[in-house]
C-alpha atoms as a PDB file:
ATOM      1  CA  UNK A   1       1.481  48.159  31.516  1.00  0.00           C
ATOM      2  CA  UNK A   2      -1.028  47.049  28.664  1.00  0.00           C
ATOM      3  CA  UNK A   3      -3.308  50.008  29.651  1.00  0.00           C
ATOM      4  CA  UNK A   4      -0.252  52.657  29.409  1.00  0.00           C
ATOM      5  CA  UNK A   5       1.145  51.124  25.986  1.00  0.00           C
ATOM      6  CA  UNK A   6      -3.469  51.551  24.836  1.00  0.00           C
ATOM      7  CA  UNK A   7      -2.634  55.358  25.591  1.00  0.00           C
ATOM      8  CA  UNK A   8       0.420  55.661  24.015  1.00  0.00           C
ATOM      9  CA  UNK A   9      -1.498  54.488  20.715  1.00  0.00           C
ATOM     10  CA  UNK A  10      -4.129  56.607  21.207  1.00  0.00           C
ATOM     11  CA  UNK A  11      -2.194  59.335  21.312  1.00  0.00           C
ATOM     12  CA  UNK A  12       0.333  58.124  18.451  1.00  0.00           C
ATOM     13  CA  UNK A  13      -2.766  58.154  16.346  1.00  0.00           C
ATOM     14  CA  UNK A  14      -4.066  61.500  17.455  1.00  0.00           C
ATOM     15  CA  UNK A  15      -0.838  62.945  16.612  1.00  0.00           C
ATOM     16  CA  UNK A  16      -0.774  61.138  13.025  1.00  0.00           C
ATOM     17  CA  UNK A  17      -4.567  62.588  12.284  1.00  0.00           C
ATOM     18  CA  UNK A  18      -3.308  66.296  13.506  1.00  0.00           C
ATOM     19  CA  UNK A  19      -0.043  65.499  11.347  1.00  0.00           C
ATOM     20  CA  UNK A  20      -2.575  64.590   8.354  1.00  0.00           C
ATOM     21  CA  UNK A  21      -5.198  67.806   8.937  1.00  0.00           C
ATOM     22  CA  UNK A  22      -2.839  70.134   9.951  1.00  0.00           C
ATOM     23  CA  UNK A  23      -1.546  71.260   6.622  1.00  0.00           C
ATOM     24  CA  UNK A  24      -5.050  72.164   5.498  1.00  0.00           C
ATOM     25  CA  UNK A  25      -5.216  74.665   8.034  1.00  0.00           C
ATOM     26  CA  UNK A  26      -2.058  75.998   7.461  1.00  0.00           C
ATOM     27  CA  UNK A  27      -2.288  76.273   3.846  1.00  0.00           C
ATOM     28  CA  UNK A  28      -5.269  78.943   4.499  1.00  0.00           C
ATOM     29  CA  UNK A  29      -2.582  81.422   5.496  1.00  0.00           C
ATOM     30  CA  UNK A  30      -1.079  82.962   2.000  1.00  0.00           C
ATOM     31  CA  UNK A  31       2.724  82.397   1.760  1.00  0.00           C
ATOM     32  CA  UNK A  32       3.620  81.341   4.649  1.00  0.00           C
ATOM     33  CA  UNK A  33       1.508  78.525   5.314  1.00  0.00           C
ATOM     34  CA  UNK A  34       3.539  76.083   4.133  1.00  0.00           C
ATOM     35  CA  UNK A  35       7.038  77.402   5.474  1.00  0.00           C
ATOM     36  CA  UNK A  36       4.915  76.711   8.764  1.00  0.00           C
ATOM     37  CA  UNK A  37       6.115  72.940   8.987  1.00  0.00           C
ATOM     38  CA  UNK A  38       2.985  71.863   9.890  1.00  0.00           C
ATOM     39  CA  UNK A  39       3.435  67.941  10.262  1.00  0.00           C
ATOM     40  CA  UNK A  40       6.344  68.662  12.464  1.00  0.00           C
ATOM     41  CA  UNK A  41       4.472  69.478  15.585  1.00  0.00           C
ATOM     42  CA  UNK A  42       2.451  66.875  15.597  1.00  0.00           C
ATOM     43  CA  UNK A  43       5.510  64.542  15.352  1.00  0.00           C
ATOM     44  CA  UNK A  44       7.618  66.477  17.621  1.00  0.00           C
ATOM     45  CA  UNK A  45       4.885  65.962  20.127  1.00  0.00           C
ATOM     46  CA  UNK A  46       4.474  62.817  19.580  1.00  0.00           C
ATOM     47  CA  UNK A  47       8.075  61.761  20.748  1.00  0.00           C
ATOM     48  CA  UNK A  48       7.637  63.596  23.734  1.00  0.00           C
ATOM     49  CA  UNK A  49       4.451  61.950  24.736  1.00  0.00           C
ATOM     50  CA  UNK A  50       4.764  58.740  23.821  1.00  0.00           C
ATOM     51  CA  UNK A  51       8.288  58.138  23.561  1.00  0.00           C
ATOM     52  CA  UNK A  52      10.738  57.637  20.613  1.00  0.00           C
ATOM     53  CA  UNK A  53       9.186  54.279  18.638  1.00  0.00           C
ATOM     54  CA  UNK A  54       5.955  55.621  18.735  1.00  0.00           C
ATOM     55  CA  UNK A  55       7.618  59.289  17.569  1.00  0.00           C
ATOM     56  CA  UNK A  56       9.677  57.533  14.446  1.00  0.00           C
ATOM     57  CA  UNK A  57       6.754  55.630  13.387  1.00  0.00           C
ATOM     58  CA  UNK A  58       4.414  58.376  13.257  1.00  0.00           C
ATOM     59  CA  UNK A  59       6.966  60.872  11.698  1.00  0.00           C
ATOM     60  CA  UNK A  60       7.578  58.269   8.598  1.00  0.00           C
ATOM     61  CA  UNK A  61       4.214  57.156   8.206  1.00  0.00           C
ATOM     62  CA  UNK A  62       2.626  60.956   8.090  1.00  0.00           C
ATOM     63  CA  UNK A  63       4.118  62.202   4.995  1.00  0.00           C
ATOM     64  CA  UNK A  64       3.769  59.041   3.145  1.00  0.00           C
ATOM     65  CA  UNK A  65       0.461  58.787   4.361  1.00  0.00           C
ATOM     66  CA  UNK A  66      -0.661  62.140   3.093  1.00  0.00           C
ATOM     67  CA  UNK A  67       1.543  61.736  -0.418  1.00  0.00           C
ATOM     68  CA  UNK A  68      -0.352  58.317  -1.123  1.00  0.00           C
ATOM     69  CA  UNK A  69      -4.113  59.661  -0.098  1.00  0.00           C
ATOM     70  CA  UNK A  70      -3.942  63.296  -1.142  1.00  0.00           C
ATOM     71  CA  UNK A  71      -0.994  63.582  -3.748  1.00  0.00           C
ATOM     72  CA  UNK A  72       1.077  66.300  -1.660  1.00  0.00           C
ATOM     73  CA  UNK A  73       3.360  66.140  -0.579  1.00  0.00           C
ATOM     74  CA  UNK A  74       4.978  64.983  -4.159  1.00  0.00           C
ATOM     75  CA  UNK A  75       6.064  61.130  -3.355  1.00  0.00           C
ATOM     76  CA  UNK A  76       9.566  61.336  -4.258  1.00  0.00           C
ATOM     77  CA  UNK A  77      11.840  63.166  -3.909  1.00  0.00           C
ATOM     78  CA  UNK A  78       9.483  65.614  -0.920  1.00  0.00           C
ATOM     79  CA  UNK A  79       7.560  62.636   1.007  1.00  0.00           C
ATOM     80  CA  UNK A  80      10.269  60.086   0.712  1.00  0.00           C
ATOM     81  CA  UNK A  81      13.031  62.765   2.593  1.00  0.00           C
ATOM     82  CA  UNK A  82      10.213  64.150   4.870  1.00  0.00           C
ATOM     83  CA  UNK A  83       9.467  60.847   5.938  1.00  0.00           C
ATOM     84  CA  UNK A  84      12.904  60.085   6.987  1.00  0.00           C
ATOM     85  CA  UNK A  85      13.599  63.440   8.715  1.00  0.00           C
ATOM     86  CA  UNK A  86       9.876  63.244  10.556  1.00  0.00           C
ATOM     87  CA  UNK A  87      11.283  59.985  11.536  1.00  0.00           C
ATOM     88  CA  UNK A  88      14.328  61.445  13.285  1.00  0.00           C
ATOM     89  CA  UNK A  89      12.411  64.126  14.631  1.00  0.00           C
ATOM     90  CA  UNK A  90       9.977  61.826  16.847  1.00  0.00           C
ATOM     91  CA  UNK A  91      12.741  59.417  17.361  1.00  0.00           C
ATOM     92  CA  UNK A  92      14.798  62.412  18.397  1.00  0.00           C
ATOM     93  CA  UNK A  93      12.439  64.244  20.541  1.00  0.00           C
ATOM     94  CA  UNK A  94      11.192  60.904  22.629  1.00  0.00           C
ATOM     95  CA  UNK A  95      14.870  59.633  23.222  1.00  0.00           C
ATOM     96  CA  UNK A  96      16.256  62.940  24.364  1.00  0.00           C
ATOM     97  CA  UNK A  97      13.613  63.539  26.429  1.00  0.00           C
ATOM     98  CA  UNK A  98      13.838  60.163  27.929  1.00  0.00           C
ATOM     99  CA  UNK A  99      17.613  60.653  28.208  1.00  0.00           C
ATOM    100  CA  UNK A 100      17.889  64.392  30.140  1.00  0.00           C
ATOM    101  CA  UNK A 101      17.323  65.409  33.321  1.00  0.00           C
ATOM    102  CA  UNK A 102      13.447  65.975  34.344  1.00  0.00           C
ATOM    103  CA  UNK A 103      13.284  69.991  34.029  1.00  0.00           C
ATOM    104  CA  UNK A 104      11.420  72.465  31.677  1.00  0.00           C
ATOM    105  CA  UNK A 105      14.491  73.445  30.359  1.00  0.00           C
ATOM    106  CA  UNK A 106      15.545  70.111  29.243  1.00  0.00           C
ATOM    107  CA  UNK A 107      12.724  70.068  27.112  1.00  0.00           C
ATOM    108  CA  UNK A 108      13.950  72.882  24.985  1.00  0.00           C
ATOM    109  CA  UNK A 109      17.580  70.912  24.626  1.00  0.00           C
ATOM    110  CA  UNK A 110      15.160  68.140  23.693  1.00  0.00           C
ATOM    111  CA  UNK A 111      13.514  70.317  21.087  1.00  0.00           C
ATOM    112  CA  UNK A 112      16.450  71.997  19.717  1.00  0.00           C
ATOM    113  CA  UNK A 113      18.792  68.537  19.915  1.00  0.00           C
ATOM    114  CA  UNK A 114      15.692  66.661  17.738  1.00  0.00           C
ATOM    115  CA  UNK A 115      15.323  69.890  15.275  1.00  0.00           C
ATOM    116  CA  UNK A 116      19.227  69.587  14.751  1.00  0.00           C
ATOM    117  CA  UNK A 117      18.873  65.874  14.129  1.00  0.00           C
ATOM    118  CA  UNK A 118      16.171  66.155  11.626  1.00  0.00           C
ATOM    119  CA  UNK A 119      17.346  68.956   9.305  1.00  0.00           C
ATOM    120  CA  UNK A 120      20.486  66.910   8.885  1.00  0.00           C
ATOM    121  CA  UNK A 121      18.818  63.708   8.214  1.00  0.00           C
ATOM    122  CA  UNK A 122      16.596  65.640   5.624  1.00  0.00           C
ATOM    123  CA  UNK A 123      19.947  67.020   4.355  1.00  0.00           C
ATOM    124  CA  UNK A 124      21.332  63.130   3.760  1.00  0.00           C
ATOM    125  CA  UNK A 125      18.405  61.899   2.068  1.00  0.00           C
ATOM    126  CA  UNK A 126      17.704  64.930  -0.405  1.00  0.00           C
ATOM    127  CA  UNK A 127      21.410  64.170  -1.296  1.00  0.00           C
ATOM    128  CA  UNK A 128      20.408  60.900  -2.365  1.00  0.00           C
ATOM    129  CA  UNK A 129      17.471  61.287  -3.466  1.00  0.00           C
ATOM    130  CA  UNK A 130      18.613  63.952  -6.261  1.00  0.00           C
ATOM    131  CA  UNK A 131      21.939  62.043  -6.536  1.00  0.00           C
ATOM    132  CA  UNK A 132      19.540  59.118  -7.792  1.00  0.00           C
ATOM    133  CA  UNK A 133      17.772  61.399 -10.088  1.00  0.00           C
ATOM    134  CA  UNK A 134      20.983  62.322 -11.440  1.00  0.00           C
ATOM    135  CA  UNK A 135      20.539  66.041 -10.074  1.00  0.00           C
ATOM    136  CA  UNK A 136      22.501  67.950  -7.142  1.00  0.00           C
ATOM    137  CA  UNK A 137      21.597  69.201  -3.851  1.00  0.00           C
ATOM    138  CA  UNK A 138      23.983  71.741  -3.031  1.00  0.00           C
ATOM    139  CA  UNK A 139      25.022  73.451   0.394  1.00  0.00           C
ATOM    140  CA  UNK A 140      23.008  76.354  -0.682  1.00  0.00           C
ATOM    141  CA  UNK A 141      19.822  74.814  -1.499  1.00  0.00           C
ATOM    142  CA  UNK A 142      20.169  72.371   2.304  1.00  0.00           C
ATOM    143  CA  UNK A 143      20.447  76.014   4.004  1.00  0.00           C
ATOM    144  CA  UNK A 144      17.270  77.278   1.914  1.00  0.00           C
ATOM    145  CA  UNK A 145      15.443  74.157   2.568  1.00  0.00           C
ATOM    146  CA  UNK A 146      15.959  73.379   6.295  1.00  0.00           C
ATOM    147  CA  UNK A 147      16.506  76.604   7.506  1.00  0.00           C
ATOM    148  CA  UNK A 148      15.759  79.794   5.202  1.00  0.00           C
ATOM    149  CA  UNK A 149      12.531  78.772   4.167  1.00  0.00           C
ATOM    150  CA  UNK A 150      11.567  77.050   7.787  1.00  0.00           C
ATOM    151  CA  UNK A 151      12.266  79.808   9.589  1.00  0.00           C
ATOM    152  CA  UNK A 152       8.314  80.176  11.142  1.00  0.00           C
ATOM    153  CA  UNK A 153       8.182  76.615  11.373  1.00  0.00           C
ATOM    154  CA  UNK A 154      11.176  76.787  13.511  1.00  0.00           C
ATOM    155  CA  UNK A 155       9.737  79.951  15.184  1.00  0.00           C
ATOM    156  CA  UNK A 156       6.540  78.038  15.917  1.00  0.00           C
ATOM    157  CA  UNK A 157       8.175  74.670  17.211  1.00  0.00           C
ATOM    158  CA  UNK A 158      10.048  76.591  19.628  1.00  0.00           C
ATOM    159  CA  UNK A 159       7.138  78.383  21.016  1.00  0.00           C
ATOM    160  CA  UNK A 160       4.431  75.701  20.988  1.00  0.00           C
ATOM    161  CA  UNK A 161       6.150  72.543  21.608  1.00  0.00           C
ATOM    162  CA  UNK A 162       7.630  73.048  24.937  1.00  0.00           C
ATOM    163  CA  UNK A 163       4.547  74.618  26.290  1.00  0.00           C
ATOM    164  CA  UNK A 164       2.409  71.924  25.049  1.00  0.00           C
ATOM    165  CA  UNK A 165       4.681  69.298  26.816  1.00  0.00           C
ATOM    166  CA  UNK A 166       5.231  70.886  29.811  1.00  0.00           C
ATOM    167  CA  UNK A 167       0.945  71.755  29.466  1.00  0.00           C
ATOM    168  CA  UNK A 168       0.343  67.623  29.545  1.00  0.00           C
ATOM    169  CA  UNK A 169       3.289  66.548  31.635  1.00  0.00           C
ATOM    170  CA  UNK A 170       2.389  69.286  34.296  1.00  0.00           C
ATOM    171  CA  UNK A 171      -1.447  70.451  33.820  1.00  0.00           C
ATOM    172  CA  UNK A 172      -1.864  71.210  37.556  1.00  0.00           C
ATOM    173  CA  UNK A 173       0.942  74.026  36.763  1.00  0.00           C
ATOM    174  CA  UNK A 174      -0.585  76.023  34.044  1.00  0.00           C
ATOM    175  CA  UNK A 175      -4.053  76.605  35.521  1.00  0.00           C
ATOM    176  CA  UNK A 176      -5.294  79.923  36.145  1.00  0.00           C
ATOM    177  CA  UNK A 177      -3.903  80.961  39.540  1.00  0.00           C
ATOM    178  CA  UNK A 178      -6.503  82.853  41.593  1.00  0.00           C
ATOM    179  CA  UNK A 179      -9.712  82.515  39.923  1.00  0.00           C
END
């Protein structure tokens, strides 16, 4: 039990480093770097593999993390409502997946279930967060934000995510058949 709980925080602090470095190496690619979502793979992987505490913990701490050390994202209003909806992503991702059946395909419903989750959360707390400012976040500018603008971020969660997790749940089914 101890030894499985060492691995799971191992790999909770993997995913917070790759959460941390991964938005360099996004930001290399003009325009769309950022629309990437960069920290949200990391987190979204992180709830699959080690399970939704480990998932919430890692999604709030990453963007804080990064606002705090390298002064992007912007602490508040950007980090603050990131942190919250990387939270519900990883706590999304590890409880659905703990909750549906065992099959590939349940790890999409997974995916798609935690994306839902997130954007909405995000939604919430930029509502606040500019309602405490004393500004407004309209319908328009949720739609922009969590899905107009995140479209290859989406794009990318849905094609690296599931084969990732099904890659370290499964590795003896994705070698190279006849070598």
């Amino acid at each position: 039990m101890k030894n499985n709980s060492l691995i799971k925080m191992i790999y909770a602090a993997m995913f917070l480093a790759m959460s941390y470095v991964m938005p360099f190496l996004t930001g290399q690619i003009p325009e769309i770097g950022s629309m990437l979502c960069p920290m949200h793979i990391p987190v979204l992987l992180c709830g699959f593999i080690c399970g939704w505490p480990w998932g919430l913990a890692v999604g709030f701490i990453a963007p804080l993390l990064r606002s705090l050390t390298l002064g992007m994202p912007p602490l508040f209003p950007t980090a603050v409502c990131m942190a919250f909806e990387l939270a519900a992503y990883g706590a999304a991702s590890g409880l659905m997946h703990k909750i549906l059946p065992k099959k590939k395909i349940s790890i999409y419903g997974s995916l798609f279930i935690a994306m839902l989750i997130g954007r909405i959360v995000w939604g919430c707390a930029m509502l606040i967060c500019t309602g405490i400012n004393g500004g407004a976040f309209t319908l328009a500018a949720f739609f922009a934000g969590a899905v107009t603008n995140a479209i290859p971020g989406i794009i990318a969660q849905i094609v690296l995510v599931p084969v990732i997790v099904m890659a370290i749940e499964d590795p003896k089914g994705y070698r190279l058949r006849n070598r």
